[in-house]
PDB file of N, CA and C in Angstrom:
ATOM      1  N   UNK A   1      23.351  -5.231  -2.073  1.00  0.00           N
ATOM      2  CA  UNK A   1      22.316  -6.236  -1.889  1.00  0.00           C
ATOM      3  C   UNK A   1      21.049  -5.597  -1.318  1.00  0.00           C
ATOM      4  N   UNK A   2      21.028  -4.633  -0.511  1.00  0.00           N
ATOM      5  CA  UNK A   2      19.889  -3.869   0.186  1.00  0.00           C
ATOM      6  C   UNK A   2      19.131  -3.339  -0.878  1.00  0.00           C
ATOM      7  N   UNK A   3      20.182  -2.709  -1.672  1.00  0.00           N
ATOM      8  CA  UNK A   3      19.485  -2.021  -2.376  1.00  0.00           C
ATOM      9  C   UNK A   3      18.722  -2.292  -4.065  1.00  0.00           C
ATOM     10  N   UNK A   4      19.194  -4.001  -3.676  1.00  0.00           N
ATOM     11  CA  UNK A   4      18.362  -4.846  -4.849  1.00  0.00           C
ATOM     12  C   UNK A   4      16.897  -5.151  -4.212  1.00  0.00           C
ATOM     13  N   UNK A   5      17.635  -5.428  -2.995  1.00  0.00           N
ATOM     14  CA  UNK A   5      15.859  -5.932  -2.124  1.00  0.00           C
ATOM     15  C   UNK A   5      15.153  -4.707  -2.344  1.00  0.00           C
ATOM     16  N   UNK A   6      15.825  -3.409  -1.719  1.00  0.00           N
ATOM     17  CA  UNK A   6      15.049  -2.224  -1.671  1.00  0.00           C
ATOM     18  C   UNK A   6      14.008  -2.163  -3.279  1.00  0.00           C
ATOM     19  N   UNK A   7      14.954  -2.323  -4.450  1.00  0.00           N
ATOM     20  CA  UNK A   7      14.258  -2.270  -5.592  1.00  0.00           C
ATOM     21  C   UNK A   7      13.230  -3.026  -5.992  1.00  0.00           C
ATOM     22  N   UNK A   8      13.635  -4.462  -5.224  1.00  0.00           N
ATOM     23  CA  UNK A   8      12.150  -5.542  -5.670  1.00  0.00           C
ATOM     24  C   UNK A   8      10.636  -4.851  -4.805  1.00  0.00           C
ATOM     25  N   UNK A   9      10.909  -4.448  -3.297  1.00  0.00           N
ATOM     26  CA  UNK A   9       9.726  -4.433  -2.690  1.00  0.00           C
ATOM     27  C   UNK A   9       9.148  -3.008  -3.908  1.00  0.00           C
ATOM     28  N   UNK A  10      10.290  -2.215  -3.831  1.00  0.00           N
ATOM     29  CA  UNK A  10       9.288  -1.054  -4.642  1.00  0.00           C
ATOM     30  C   UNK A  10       8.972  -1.569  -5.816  1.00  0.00           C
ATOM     31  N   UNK A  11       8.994  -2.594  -6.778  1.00  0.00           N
ATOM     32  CA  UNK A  11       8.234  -3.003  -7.772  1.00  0.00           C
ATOM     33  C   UNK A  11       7.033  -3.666  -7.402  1.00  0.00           C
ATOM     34  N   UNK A  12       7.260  -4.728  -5.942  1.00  0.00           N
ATOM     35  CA  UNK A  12       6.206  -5.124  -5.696  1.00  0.00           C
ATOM     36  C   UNK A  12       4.980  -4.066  -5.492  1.00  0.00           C
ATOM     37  N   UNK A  13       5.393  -3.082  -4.313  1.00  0.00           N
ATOM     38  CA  UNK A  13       4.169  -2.110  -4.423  1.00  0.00           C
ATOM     39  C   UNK A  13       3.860  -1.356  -5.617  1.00  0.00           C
ATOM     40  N   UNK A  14       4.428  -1.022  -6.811  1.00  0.00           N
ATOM     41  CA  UNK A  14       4.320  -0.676  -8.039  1.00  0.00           C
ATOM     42  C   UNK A  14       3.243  -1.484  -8.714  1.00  0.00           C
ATOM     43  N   UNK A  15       3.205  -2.392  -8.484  1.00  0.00           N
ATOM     44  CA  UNK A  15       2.639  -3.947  -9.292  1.00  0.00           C
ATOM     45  C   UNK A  15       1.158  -3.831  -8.633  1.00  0.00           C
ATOM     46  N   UNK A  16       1.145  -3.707  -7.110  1.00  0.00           N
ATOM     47  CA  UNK A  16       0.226  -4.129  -6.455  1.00  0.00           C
ATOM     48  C   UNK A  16      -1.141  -3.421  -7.336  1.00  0.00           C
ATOM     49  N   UNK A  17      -2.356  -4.342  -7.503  1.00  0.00           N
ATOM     50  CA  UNK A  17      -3.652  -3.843  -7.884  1.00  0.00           C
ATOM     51  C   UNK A  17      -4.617  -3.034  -6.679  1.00  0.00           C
ATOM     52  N   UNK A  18      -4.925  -1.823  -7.190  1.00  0.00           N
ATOM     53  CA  UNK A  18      -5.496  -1.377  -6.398  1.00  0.00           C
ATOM     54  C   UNK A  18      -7.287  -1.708  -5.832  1.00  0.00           C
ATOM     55  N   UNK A  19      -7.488  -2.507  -6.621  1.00  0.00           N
ATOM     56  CA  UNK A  19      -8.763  -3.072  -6.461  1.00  0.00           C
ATOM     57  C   UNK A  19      -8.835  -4.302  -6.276  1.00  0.00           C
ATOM     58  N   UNK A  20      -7.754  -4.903  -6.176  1.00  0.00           N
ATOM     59  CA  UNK A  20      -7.900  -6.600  -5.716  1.00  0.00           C
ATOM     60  C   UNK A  20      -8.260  -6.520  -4.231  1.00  0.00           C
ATOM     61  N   UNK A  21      -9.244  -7.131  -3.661  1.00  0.00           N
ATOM     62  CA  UNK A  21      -9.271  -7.528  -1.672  1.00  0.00           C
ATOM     63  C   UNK A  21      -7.895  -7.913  -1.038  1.00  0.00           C
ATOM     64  N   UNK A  22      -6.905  -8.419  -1.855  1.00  0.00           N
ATOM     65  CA  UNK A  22      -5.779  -9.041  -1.334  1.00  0.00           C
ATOM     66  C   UNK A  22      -4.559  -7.838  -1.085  1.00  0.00           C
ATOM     67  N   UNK A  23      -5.348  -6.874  -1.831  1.00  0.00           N
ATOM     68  CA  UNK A  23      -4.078  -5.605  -2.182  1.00  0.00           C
ATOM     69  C   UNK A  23      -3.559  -5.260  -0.789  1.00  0.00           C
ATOM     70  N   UNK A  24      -4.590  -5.056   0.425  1.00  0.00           N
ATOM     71  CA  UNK A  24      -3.791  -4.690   1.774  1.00  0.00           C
ATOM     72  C   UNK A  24      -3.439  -5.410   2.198  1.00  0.00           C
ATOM     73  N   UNK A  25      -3.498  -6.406   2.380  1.00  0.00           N
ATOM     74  CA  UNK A  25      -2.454  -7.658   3.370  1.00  0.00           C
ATOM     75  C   UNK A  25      -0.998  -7.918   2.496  1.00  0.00           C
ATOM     76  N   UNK A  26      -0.970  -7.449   1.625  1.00  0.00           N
ATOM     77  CA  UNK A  26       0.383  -7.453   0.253  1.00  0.00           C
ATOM     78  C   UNK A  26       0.808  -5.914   0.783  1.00  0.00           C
ATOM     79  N   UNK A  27       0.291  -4.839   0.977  1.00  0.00           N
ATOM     80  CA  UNK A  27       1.205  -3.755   1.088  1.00  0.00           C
ATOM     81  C   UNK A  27       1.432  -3.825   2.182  1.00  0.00           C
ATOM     82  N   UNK A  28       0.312  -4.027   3.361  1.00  0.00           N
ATOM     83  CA  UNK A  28       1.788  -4.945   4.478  1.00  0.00           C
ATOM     84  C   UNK A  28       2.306  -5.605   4.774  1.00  0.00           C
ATOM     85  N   UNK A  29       2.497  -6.420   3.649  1.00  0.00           N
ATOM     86  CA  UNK A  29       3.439  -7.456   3.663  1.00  0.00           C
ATOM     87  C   UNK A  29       4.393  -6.964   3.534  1.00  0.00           C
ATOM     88  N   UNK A  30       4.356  -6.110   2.453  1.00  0.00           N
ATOM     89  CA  UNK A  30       5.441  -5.181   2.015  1.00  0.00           C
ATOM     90  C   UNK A  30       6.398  -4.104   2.567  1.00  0.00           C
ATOM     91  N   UNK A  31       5.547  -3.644   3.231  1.00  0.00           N
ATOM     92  CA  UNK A  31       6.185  -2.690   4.774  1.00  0.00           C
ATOM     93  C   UNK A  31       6.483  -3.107   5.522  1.00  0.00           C
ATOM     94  N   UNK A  32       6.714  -4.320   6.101  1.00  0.00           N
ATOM     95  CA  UNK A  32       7.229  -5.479   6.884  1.00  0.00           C
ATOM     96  C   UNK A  32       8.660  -5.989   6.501  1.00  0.00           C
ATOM     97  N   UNK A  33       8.606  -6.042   4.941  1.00  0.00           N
ATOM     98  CA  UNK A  33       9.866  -6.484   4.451  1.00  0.00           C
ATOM     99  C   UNK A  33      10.403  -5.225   4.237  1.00  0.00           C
ATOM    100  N   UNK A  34       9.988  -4.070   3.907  1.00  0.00           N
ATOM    101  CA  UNK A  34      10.963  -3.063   4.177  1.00  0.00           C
ATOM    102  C   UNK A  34      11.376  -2.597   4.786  1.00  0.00           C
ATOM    103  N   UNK A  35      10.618  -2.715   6.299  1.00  0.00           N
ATOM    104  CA  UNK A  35      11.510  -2.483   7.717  1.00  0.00           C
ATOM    105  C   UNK A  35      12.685  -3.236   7.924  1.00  0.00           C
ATOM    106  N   UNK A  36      12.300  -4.888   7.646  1.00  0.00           N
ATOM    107  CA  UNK A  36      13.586  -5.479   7.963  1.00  0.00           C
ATOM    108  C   UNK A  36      14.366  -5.146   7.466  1.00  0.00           C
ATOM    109  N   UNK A  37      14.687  -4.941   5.912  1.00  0.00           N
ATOM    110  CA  UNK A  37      15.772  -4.463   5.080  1.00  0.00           C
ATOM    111  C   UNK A  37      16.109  -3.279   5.778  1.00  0.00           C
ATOM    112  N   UNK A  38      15.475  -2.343   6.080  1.00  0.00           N
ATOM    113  CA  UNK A  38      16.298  -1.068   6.537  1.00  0.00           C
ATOM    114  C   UNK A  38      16.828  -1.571   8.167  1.00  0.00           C
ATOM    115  N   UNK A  39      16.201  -1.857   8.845  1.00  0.00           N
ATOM    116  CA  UNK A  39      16.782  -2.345  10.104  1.00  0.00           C
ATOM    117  C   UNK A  39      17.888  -3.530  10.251  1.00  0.00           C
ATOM    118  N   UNK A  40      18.044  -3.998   9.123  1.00  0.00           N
ATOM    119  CA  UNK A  40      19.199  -5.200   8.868  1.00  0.00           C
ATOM    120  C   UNK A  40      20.265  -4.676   8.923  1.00  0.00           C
ATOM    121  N   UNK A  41      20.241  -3.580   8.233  1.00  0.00           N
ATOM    122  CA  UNK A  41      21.377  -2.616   7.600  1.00  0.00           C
ATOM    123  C   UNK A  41      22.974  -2.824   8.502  1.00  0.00           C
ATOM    124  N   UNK A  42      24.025  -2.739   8.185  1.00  0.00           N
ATOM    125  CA  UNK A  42      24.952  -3.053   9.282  1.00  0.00           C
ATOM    126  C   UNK A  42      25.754  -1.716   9.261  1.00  0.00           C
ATOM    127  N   UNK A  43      25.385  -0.608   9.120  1.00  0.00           N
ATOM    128  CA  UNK A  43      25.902   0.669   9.526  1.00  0.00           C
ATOM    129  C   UNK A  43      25.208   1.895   8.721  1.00  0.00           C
ATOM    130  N   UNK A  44      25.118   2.892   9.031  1.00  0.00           N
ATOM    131  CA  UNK A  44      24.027   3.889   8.396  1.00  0.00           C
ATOM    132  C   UNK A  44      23.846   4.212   7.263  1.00  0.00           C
ATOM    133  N   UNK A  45      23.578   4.061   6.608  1.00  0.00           N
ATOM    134  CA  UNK A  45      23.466   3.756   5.139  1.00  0.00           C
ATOM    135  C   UNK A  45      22.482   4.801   4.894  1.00  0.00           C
ATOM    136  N   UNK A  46      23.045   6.080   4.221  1.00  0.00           N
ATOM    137  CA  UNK A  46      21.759   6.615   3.929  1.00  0.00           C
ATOM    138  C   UNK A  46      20.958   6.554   2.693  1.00  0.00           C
ATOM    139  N   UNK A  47      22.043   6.166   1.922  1.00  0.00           N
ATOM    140  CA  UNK A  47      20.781   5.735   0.592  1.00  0.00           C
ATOM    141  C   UNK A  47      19.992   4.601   1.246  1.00  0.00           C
ATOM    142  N   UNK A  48      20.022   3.532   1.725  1.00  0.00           N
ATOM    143  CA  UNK A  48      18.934   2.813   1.948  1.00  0.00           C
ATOM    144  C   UNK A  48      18.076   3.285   3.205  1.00  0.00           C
ATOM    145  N   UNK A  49      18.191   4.297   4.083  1.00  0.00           N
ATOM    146  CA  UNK A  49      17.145   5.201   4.478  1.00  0.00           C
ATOM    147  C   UNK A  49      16.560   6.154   3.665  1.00  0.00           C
ATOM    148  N   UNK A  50      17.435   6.539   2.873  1.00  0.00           N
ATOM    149  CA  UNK A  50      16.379   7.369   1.845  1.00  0.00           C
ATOM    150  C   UNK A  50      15.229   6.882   1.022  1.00  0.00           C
ATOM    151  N   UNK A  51      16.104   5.700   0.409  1.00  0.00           N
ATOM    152  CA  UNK A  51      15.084   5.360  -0.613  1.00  0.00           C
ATOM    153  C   UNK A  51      14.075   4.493   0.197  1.00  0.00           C
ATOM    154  N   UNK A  52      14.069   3.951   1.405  1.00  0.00           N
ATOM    155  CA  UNK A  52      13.359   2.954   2.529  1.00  0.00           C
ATOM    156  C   UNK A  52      12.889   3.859   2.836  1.00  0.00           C
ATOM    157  N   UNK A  53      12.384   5.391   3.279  1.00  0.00           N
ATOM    158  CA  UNK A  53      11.236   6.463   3.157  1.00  0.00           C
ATOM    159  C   UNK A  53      10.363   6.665   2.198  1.00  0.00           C
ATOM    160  N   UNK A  54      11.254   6.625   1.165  1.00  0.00           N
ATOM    161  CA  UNK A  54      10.511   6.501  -0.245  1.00  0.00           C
ATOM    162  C   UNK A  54       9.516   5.781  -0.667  1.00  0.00           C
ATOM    163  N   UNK A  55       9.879   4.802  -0.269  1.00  0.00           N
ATOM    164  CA  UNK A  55       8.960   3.598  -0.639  1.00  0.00           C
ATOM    165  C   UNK A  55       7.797   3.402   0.380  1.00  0.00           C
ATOM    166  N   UNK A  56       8.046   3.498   1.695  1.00  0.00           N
ATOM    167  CA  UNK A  56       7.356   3.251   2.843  1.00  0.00           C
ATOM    168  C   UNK A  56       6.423   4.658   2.215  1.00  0.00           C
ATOM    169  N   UNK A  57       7.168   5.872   2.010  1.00  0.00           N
ATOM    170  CA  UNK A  57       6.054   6.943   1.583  1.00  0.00           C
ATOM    171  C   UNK A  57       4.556   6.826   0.880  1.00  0.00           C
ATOM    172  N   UNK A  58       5.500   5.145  -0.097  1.00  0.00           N
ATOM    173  CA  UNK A  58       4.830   4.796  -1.669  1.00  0.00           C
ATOM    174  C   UNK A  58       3.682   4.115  -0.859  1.00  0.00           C
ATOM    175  N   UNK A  59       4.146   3.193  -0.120  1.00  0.00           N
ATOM    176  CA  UNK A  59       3.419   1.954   0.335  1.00  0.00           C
ATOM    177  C   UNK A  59       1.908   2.924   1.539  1.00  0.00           C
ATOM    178  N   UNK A  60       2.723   3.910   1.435  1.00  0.00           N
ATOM    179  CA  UNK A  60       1.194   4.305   2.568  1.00  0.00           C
ATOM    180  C   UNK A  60       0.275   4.804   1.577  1.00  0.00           C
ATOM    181  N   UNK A  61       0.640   5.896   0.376  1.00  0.00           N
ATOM    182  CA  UNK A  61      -0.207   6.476  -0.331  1.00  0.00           C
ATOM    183  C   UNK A  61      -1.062   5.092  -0.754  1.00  0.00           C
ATOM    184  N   UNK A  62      -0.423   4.196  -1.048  1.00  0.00           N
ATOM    185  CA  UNK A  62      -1.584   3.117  -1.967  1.00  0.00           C
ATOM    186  C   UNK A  62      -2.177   3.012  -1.263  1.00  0.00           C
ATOM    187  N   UNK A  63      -1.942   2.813   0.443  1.00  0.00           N
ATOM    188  CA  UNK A  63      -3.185   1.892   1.348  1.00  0.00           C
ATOM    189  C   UNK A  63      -3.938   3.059   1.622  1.00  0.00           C
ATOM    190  N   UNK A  64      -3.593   4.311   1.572  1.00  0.00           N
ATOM    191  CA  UNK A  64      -4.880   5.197   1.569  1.00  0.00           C
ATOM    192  C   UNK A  64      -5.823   5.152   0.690  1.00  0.00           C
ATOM    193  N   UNK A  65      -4.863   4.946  -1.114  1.00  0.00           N
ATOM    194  CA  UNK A  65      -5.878   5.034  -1.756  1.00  0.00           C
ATOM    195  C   UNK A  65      -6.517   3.769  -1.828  1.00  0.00           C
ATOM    196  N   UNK A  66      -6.303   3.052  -1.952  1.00  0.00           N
ATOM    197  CA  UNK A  66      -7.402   1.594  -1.722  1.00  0.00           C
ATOM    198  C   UNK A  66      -8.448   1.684  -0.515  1.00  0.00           C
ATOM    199  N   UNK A  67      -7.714   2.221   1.006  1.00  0.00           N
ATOM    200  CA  UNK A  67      -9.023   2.338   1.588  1.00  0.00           C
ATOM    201  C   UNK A  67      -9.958   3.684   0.980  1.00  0.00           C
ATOM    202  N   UNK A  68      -9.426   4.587   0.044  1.00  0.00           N
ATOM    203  CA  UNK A  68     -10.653   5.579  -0.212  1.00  0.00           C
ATOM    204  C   UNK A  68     -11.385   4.591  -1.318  1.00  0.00           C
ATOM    205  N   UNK A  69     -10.716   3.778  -1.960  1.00  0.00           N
ATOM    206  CA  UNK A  69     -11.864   3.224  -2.911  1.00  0.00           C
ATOM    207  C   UNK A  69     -12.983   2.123  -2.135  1.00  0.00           C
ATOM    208  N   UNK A  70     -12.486   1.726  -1.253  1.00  0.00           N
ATOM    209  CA  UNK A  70     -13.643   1.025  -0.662  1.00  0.00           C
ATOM    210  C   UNK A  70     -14.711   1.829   0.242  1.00  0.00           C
ATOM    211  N   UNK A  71     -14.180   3.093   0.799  1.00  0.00           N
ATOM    212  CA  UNK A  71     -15.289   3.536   1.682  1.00  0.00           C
ATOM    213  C   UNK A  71     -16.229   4.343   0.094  1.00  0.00           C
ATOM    214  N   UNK A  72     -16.055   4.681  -1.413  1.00  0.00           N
ATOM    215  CA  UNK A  72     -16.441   4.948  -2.429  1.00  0.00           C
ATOM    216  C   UNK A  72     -17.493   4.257  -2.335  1.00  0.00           C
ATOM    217  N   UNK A  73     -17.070   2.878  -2.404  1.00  0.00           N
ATOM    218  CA  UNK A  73     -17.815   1.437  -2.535  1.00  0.00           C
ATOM    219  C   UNK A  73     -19.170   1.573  -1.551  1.00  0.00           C
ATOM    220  N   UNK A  74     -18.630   2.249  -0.882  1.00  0.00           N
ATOM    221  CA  UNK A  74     -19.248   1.674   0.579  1.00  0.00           C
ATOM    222  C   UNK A  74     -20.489   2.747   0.205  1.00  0.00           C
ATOM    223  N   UNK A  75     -20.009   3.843  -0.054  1.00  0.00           N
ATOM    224  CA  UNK A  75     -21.419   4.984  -0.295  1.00  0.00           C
ATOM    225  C   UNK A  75     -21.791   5.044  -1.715  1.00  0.00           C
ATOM    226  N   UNK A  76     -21.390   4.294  -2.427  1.00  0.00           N
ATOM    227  CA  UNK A  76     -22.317   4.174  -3.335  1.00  0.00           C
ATOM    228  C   UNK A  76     -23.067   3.205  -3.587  1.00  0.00           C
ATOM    229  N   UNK A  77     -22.609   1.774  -2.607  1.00  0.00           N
ATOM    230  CA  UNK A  77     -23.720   0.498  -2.457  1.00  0.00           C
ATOM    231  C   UNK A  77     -24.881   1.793  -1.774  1.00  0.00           C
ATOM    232  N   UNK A  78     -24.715   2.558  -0.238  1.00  0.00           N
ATOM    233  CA  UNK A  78     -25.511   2.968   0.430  1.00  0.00           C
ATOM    234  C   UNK A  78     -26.675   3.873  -0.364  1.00  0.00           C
ATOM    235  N   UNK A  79     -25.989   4.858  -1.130  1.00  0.00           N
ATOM    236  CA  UNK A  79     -26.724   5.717  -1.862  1.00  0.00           C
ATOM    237  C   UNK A  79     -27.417   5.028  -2.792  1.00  0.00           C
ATOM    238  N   UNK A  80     -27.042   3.914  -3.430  1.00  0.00           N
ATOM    239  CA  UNK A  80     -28.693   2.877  -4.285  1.00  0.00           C
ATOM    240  C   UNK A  80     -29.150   2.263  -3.539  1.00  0.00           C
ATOM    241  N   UNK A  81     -29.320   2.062  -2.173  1.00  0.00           N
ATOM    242  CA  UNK A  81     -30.103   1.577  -1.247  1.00  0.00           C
ATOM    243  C   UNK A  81     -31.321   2.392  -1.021  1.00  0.00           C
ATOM    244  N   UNK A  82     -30.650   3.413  -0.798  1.00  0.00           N
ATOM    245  CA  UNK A  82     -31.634   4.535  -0.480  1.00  0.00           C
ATOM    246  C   UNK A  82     -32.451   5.393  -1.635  1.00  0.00           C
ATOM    247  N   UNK A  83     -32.044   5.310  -3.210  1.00  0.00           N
ATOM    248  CA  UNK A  83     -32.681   5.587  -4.163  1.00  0.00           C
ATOM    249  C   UNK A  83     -33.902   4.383  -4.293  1.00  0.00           C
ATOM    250  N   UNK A  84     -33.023   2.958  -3.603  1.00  0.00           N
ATOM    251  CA  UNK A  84     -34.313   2.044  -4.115  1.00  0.00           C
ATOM    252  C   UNK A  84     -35.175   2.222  -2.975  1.00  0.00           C
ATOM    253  N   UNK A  85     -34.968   2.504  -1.962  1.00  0.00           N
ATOM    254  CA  UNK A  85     -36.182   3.002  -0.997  1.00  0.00           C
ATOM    255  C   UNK A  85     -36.901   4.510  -1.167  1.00  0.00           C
ATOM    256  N   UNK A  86     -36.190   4.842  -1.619  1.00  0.00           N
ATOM    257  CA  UNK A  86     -37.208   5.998  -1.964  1.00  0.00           C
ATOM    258  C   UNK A  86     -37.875   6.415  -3.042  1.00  0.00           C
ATOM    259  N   UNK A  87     -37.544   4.768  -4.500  1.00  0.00           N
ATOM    260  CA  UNK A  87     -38.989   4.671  -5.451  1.00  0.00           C
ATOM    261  C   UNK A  87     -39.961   3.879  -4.970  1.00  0.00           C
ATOM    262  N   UNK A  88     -39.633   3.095  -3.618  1.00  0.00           N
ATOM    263  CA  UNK A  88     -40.750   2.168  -3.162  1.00  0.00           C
ATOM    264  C   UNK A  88     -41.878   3.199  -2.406  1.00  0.00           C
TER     265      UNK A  88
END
């Protein structure tokens, strides 16, 4: 059973859009439900610590890369700010 849950959250973060605004409050949503699943656990289970690294691994790379696409955002609104001030 863990390791059905384990499989849905990793589709969910699979699924997740990396450019939707909603995408980070969903990948921690998601890391939330994968703690519990691994902390539910009722004796050491290492496939579901393994693959519950795995995923938590998964779930951080996305929220890095989503925050690199917004600070992108962020300097390239800035950098046509400053092209349009400097044809004025």
């Amino acid at each position: 059973m863990q390791m059905n849950e384990l499989a849905d959250i990793a589709r969910c973060v699979a699924n997740t859009p990396s450019v939707d605004d909603r995408s980070v409050p969903y990948l921690l949503s998601c890391l939330e439900d994968l703690r519990l699943v691994i902390d539910r656990r009722k004796f050491d289970a290492l496939t579901v610590e393994t693959f519950g690294a795995r995923i938590e691994k998964r779930i951080r790379e996305k929220y890095l890369q989503f925050c690199e696409l917004v600070e992108d955002e962020k300097v390239d609104i800035t950098s046509t700010a400053i092209d349009e001030d400097a044809l004025l």
